[in-house]
Protein backbone atom coordinates (compact mmCIF):
# COMPACT_ATOMS: atom_id res chain seq x y z
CA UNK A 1 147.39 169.16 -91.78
CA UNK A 2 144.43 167.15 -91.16
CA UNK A 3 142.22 168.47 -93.91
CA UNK A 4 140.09 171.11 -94.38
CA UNK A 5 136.92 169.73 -92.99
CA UNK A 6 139.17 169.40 -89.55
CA UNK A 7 139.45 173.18 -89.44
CA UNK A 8 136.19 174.00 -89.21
CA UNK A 9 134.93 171.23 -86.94
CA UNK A 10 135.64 170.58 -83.84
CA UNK A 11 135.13 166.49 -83.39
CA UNK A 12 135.14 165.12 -79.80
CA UNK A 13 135.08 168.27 -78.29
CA UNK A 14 131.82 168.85 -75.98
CA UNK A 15 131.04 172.55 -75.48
CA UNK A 16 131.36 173.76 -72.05
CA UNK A 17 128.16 176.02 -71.06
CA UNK A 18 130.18 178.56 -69.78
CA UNK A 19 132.40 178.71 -72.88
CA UNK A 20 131.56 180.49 -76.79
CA UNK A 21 132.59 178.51 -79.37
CA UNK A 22 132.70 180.87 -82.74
CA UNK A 23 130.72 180.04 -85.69
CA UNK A 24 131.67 178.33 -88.17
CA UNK A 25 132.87 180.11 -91.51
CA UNK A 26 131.17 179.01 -94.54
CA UNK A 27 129.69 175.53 -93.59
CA UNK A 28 127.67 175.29 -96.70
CA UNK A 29 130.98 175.82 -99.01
CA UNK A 30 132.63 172.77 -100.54
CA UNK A 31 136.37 171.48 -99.64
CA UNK A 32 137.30 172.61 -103.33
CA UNK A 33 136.07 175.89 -102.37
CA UNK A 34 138.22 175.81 -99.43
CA UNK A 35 141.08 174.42 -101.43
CA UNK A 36 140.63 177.14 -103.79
CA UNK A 37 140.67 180.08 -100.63
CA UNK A 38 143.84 177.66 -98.99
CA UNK A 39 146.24 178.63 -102.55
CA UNK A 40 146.58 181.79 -101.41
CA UNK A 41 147.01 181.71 -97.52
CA UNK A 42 149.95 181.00 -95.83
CA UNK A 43 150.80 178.61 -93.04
CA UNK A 44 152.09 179.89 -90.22
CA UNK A 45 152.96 176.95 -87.66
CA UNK A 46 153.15 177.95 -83.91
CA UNK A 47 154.29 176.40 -80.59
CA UNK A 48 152.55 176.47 -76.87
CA UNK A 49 152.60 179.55 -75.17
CA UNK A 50 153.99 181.83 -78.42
CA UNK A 51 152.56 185.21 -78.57
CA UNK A 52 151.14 184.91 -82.24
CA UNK A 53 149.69 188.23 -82.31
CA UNK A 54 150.52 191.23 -80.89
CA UNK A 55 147.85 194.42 -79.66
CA UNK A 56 148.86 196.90 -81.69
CA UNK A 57 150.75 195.65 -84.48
CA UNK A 58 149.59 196.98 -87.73
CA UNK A 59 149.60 193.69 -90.20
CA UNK A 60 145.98 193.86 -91.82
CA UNK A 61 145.92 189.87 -92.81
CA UNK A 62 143.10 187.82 -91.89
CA UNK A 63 144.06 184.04 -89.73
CA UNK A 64 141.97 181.19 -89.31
CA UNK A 65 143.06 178.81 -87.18
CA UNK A 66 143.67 175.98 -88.91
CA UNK A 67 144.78 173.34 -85.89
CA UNK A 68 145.59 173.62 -82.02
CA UNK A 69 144.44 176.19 -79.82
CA UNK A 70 144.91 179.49 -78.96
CA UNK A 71 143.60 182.68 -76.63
CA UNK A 72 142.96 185.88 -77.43
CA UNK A 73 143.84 188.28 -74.33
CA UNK A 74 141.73 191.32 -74.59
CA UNK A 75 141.62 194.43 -72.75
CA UNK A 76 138.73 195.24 -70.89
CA UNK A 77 139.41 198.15 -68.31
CA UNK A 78 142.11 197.11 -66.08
CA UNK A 79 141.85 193.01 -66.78
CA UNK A 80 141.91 191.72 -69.81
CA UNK A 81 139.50 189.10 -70.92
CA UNK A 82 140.18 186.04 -72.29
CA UNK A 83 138.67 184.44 -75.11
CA UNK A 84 139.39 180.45 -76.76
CA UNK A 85 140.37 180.00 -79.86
CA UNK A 86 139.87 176.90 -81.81
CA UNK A 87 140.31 175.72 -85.56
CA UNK A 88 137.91 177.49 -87.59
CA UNK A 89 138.15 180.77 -85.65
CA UNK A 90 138.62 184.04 -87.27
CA UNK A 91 141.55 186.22 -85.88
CA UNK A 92 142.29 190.06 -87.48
CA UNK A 93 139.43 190.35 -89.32
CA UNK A 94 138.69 193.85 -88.07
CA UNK A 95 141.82 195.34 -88.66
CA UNK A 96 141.30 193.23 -92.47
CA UNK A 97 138.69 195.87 -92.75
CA UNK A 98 139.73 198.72 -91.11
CA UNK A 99 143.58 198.88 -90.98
CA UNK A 100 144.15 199.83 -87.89
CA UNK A 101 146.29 197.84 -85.53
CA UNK A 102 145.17 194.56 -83.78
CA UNK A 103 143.40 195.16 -80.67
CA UNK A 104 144.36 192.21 -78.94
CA UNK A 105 147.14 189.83 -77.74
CA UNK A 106 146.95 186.08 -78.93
CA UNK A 107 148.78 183.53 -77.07
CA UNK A 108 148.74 179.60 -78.05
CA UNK A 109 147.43 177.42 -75.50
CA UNK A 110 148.85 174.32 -77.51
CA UNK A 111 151.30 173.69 -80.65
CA UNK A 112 149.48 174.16 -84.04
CA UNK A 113 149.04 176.48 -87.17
CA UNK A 114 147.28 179.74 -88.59
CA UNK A 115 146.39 180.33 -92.12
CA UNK A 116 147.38 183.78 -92.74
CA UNK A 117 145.74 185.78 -96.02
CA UNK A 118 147.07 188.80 -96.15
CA UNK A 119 145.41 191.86 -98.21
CA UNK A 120 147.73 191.28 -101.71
CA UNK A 121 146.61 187.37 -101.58
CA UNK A 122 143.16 188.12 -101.22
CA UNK A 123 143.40 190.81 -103.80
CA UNK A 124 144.38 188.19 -105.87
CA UNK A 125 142.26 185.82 -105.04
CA UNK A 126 139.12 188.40 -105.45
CA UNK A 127 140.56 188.63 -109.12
CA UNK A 128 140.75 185.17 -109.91
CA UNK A 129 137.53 183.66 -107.92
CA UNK A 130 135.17 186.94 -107.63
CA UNK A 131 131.71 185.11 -106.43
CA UNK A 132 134.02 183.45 -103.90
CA UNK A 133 135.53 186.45 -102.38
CA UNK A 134 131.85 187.86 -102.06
CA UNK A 135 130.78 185.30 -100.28
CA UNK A 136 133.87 185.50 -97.75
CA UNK A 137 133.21 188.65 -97.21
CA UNK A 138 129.63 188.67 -96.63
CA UNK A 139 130.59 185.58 -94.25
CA UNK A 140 133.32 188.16 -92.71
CA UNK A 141 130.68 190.67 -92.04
CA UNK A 142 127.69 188.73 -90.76
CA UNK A 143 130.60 187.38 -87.98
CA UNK A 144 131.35 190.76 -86.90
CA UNK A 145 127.93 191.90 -87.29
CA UNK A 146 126.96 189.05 -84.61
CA UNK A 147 129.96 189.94 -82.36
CA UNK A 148 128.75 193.59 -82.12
CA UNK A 149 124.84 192.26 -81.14
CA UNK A 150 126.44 190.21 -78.87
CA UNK A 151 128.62 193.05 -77.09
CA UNK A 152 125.74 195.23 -77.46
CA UNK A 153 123.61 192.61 -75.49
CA UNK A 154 126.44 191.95 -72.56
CA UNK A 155 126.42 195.77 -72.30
CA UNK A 156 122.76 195.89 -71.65
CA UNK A 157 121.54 195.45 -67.88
């Protein structure tokens, strides 16, 4: 892995105008911060053109791509929509909240890895590192809150 800063960055890479590029998660925290959230994800390496996620499966953990890229295929009436996925992006964290199953395929567009933390390690870590597991979840919920504007807005004439 090439470090944490590398997941949340994407160096050389020139936005297209056409194309959203998530948010970052937690620029202002530290890379011991980050190590501290990494203890208790899992990697989960994956290969071009894998289906890593599945619409409808019912696993509740939270990914963050950690390196290559990926694309979420989403239904939207009767054709899907597409959405790229870099390092730093979030994948799952509705159904993290909600537990309901994932609403959307996710293919990889190249060879790379997730970081999967499922609901027991972030219990765990939310015991351990409290003030930290606030802040990812406030960080969690000001994400979604902007996705939701931003639907809101594309649903507005």
């Amino acid at each position: 892995m090439g470090g944490v800063s590398s997941f949340f960055d994407y160096p050389g890479e020139e936005k297209q105008p056409a194309e959203r590029v998530e948010p970052q998660l937690l620029p202002q925290w530290t890379e011991r911060q980050w190590d501290t959230l990494l203890q208790f994800t899992e990697t989960i390496r994956f290969r071009s053109g894998q289906r890593v996620v599945r619409a409808k499966d019912t696993d509740r953990s939270l990914l963050i791509v950690g390196e290559g890229r990926l694309e979420a295929h989403v239904p939207a009436g009767l054709a899907a929509r597409r959405f790229p996925l870099r390092p730093g992006s979030l994948i799952g964290e509705v159904a993290f909240f909600d537990g309901q199953p994932r609403s959307a395929d996710v293919v990889a567009a190249s060879d790379g890895e997730l970081l999967r933390l499922d609901p027991a390690g972030f219990e765990e870590f939310a015991a351990r590192h409290p003030g930290l597991a606030r802040e990812l979840l406030m960080a969690l919920g000001q994400m979604l809150a902007s996705r939701l504007r931003r639907a809101e807005q594309m649903a507005t004439p």
